[in-house]
N, C-alpha and C. Protein backbone atom coordinates (compact mmCIF):
# COMPACT_ATOMS: atom_id res chain seq x y z
N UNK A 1 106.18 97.39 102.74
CA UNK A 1 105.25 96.63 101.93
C UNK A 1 104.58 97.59 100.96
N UNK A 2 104.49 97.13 99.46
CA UNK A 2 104.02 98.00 99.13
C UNK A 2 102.34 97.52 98.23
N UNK A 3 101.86 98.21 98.52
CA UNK A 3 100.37 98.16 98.44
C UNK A 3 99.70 98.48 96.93
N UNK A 4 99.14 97.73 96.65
CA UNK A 4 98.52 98.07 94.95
C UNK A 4 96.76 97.63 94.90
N UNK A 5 96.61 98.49 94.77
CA UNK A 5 94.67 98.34 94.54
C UNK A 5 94.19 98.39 93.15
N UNK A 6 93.63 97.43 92.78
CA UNK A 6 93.02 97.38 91.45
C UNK A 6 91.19 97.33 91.68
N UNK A 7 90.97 97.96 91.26
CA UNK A 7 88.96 98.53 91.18
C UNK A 7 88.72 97.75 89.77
N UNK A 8 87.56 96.72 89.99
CA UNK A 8 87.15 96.27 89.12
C UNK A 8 85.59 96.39 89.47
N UNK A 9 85.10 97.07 88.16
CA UNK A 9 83.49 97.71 88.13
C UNK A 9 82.77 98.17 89.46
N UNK A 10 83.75 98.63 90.08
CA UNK A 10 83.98 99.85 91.29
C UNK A 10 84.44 101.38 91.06
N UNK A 11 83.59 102.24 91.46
CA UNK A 11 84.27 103.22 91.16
C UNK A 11 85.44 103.55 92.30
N UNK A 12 86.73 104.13 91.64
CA UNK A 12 87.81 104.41 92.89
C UNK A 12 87.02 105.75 93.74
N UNK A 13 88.03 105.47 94.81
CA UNK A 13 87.74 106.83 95.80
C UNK A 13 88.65 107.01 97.10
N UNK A 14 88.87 108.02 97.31
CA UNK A 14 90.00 108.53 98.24
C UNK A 14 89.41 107.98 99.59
N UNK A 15 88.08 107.77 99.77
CA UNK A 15 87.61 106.84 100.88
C UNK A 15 87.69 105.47 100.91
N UNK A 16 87.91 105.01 100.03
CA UNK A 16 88.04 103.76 99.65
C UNK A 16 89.19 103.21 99.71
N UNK A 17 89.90 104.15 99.13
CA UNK A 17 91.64 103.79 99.25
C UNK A 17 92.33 104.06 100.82
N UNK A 18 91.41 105.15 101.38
CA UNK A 18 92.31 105.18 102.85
C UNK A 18 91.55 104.36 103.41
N UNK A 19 90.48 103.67 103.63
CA UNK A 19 89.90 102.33 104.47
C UNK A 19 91.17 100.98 104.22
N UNK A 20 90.63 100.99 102.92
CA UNK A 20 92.18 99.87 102.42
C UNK A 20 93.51 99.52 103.20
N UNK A 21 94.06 100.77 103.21
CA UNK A 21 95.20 101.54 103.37
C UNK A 21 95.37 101.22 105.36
N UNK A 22 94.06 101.96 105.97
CA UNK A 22 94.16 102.29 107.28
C UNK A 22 93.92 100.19 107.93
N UNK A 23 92.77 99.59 106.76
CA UNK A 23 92.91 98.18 107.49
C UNK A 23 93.85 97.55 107.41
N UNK A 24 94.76 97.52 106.20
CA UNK A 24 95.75 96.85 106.24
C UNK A 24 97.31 97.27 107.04
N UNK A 25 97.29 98.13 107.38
CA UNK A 25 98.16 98.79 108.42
C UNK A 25 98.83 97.81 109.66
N UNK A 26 97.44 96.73 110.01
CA UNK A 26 98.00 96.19 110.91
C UNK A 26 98.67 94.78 110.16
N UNK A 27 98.75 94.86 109.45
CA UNK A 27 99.73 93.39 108.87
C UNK A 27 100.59 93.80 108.28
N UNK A 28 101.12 95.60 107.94
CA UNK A 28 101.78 95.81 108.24
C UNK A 28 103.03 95.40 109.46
N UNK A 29 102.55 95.40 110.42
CA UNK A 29 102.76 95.20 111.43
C UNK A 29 103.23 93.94 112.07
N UNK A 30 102.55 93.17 111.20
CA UNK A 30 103.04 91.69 111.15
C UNK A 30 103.89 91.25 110.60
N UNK A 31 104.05 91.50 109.15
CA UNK A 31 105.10 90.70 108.04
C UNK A 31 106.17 92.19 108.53
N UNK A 32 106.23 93.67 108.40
CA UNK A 32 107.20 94.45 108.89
C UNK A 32 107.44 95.32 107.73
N UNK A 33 107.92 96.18 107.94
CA UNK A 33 108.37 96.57 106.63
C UNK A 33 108.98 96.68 105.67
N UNK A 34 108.66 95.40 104.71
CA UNK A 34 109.82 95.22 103.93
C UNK A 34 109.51 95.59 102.57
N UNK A 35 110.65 96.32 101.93
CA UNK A 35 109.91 96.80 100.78
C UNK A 35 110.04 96.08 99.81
N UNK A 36 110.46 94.62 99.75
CA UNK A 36 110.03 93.63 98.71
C UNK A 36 109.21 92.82 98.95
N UNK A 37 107.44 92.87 99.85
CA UNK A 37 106.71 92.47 99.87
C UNK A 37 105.92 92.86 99.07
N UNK A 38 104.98 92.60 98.02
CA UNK A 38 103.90 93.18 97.48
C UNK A 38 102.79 92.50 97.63
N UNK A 39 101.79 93.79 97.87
CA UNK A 39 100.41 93.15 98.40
C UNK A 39 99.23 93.92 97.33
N UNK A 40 99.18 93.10 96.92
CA UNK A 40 97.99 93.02 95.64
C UNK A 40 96.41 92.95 96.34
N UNK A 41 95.53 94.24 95.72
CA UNK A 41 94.33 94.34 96.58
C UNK A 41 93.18 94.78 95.30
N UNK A 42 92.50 93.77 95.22
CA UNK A 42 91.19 93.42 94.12
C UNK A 42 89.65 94.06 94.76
N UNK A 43 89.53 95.16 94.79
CA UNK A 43 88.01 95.28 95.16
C UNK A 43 87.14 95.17 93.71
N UNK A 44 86.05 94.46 93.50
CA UNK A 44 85.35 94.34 92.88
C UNK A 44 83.88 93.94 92.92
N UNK A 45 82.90 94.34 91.91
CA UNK A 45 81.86 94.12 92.33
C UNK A 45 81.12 93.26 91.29
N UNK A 46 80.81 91.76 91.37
CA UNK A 46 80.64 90.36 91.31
C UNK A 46 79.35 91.30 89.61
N UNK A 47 78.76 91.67 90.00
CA UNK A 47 77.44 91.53 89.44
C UNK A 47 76.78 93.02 89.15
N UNK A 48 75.93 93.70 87.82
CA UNK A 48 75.75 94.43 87.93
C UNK A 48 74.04 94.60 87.93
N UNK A 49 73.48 93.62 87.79
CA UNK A 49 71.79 93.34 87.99
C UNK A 49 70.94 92.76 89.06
N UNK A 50 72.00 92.30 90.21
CA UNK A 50 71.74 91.86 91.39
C UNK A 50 71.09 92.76 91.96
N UNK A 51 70.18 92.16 93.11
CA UNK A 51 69.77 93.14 94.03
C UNK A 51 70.40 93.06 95.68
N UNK A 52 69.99 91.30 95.38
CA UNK A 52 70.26 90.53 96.93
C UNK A 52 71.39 89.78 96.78
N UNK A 53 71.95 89.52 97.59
CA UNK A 53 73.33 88.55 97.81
C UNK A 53 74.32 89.00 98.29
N UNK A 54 75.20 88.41 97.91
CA UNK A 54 76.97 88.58 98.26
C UNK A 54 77.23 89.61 96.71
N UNK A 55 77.43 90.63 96.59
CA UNK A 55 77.83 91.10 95.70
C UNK A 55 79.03 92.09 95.66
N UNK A 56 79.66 92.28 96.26
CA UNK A 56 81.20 92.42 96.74
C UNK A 56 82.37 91.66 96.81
N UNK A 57 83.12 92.05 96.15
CA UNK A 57 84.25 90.86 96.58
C UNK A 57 85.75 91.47 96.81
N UNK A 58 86.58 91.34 97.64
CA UNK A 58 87.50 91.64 98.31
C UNK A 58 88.72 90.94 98.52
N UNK A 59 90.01 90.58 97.39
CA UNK A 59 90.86 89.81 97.40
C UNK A 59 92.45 90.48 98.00
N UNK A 60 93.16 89.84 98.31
CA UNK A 60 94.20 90.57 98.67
C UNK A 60 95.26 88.94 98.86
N UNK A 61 96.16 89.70 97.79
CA UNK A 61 97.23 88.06 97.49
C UNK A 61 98.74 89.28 97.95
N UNK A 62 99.45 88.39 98.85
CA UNK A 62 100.39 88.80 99.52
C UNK A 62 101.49 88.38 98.81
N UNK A 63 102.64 88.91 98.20
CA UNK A 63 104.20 88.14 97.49
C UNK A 63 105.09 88.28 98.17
N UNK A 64 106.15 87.96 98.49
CA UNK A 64 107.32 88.41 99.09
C UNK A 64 108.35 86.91 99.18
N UNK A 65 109.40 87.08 99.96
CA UNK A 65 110.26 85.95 100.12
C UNK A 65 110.01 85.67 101.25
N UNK A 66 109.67 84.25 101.07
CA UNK A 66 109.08 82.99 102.01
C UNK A 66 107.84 83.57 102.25
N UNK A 67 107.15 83.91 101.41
CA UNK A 67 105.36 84.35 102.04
C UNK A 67 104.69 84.39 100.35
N UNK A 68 103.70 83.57 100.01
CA UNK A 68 102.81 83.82 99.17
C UNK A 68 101.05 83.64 99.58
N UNK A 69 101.18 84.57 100.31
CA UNK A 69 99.59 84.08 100.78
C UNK A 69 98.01 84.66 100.01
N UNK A 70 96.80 84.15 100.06
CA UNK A 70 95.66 84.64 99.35
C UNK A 70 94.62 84.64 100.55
N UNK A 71 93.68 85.85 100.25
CA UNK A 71 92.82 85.32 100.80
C UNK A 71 91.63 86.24 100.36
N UNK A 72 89.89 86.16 100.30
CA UNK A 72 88.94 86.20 99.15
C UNK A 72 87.64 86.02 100.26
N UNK A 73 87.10 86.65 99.64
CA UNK A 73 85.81 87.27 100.65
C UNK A 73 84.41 88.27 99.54
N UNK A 74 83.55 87.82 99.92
CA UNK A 74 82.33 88.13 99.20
C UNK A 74 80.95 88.63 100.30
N UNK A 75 80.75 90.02 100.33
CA UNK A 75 79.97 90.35 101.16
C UNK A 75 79.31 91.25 100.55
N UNK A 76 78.03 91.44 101.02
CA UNK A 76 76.70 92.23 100.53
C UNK A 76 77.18 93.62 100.58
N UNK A 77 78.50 94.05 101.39
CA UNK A 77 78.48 95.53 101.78
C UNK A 77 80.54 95.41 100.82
N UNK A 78 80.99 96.38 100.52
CA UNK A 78 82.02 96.62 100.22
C UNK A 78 83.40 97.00 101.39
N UNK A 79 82.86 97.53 102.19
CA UNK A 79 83.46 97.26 103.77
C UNK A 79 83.80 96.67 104.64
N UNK A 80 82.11 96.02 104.05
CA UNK A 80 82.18 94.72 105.30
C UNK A 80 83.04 93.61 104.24
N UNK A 81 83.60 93.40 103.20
CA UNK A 81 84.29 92.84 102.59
C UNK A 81 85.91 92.92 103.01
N UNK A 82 85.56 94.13 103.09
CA UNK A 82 87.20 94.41 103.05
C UNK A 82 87.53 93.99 104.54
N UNK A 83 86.90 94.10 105.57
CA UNK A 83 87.12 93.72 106.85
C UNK A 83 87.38 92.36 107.17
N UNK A 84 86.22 91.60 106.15
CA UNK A 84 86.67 90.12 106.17
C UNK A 84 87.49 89.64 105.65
N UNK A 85 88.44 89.80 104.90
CA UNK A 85 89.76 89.58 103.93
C UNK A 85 90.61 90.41 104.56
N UNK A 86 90.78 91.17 105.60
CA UNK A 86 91.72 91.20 106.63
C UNK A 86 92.22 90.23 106.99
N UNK A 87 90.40 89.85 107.93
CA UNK A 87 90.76 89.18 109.18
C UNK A 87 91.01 87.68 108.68
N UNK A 88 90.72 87.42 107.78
CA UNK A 88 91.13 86.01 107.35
C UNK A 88 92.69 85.70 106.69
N UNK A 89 92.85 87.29 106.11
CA UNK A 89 94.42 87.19 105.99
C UNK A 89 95.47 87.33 107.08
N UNK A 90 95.25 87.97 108.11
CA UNK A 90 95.50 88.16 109.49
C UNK A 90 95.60 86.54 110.19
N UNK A 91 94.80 85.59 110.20
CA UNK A 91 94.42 84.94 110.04
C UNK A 91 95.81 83.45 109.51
N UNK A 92 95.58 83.63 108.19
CA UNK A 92 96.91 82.97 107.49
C UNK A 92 97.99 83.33 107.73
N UNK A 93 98.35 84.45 108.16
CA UNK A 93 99.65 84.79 108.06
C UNK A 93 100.08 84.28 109.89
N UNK A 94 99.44 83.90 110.87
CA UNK A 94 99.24 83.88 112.39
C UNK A 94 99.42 82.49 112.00
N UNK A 95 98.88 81.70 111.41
CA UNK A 95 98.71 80.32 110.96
C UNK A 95 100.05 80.08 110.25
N UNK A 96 101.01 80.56 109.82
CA UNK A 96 101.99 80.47 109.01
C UNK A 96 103.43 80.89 109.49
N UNK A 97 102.96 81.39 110.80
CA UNK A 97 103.83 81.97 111.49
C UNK A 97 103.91 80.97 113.11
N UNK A 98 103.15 79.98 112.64
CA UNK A 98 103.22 79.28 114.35
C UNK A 98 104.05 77.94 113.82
N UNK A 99 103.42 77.77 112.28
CA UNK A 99 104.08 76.42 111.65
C UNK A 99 105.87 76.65 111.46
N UNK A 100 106.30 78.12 111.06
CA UNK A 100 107.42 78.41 111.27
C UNK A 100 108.23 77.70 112.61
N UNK A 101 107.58 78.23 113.37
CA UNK A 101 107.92 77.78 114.54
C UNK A 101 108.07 76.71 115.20
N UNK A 102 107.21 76.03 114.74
CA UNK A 102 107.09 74.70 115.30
C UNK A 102 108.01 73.97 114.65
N UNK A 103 108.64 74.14 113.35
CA UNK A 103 109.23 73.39 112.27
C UNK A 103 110.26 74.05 113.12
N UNK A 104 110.79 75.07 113.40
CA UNK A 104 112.33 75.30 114.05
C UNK A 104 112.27 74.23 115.29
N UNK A 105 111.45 74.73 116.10
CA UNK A 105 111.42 73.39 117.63
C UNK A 105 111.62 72.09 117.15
N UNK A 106 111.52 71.80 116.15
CA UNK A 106 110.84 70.51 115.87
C UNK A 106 112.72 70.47 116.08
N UNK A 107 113.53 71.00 115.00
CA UNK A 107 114.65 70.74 114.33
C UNK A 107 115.19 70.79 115.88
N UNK A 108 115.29 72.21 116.42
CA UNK A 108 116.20 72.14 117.76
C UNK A 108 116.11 70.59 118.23
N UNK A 109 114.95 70.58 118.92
CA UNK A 109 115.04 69.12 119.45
C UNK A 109 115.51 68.05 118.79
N UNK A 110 115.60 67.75 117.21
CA UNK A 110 116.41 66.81 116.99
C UNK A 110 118.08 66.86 117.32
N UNK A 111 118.36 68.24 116.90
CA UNK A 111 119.71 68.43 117.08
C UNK A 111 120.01 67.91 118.73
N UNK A 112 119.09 68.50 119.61
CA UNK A 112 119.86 68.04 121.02
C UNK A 112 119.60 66.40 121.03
N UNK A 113 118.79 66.06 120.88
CA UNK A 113 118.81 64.66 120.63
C UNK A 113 119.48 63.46 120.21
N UNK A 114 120.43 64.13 118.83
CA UNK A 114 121.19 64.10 118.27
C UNK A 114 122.88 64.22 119.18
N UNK A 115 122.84 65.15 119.92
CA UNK A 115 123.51 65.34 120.69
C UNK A 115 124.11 64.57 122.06
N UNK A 116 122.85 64.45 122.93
CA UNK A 116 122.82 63.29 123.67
C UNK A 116 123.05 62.57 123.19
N UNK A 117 122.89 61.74 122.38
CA UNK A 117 122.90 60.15 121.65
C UNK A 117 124.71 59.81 121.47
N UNK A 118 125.45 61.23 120.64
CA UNK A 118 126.61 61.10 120.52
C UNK A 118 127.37 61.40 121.80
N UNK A 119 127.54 62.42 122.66
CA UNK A 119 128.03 62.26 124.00
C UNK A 119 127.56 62.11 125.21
N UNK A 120 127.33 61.13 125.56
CA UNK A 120 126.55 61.12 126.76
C UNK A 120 127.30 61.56 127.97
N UNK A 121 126.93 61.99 129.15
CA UNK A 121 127.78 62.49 129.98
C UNK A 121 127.20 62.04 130.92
């Protein structure tokens, strides 16, 4: 998978990029390693006169074959952003991976169904 970070009115940083880097590791782990996945990663910061709020924001849109997933997160801390657009992409992809499944069961069982119906024994 290959990984792309875009800093918008953030400054970059080698701490920044290995947090990135070290959270997303585990969905690595999930989708596998394929090197025609691309995973697009937006840190940015919403506002530059704020004091209080959500002023972080943390996107990460997943491409690949049979997978287009998003997911978007806004937190007071830049960390705590990035942690939540993990776990919510972590999240979709667990959610997308059970519907897989269920859509194969679904099919098996018609086929045996299908089966019985034509030879009964």
């Amino acid at each position: 998978m290959k990984i792309n970070i875009k800093y918008t009115s953030v400054s970059s940083s080698d701490a920044i990029t290995d947090y990135v880097n070290k959270r997303l590791a585990k969905i690595v782990k999930i989708i596998g390693n394929d090197p025609s996945i691309i995973c697009d990663v937006e840190l940015a910061k919403t506002t530059g006169h704020q004091n209080k709020g959500d002023i972080f924001r943390a996107e990460v849109h997943i491409v690949g074959p049979g997978k287009n997933l998003y997911a978007s997160s806004e937190k007071i801390d830049l960390y705590t952003a990035i942690d939540d657009v993990r776990d919510e992409i972590r999240r979709e992809l667990k959610s997308k991976k059970d519907k897989d499944v269920s859509a194969i069961r679904r099919g098996g069982a018609r086929v045996k169904a299908m089966v019985k119906g034509l030879w009964p024994f």
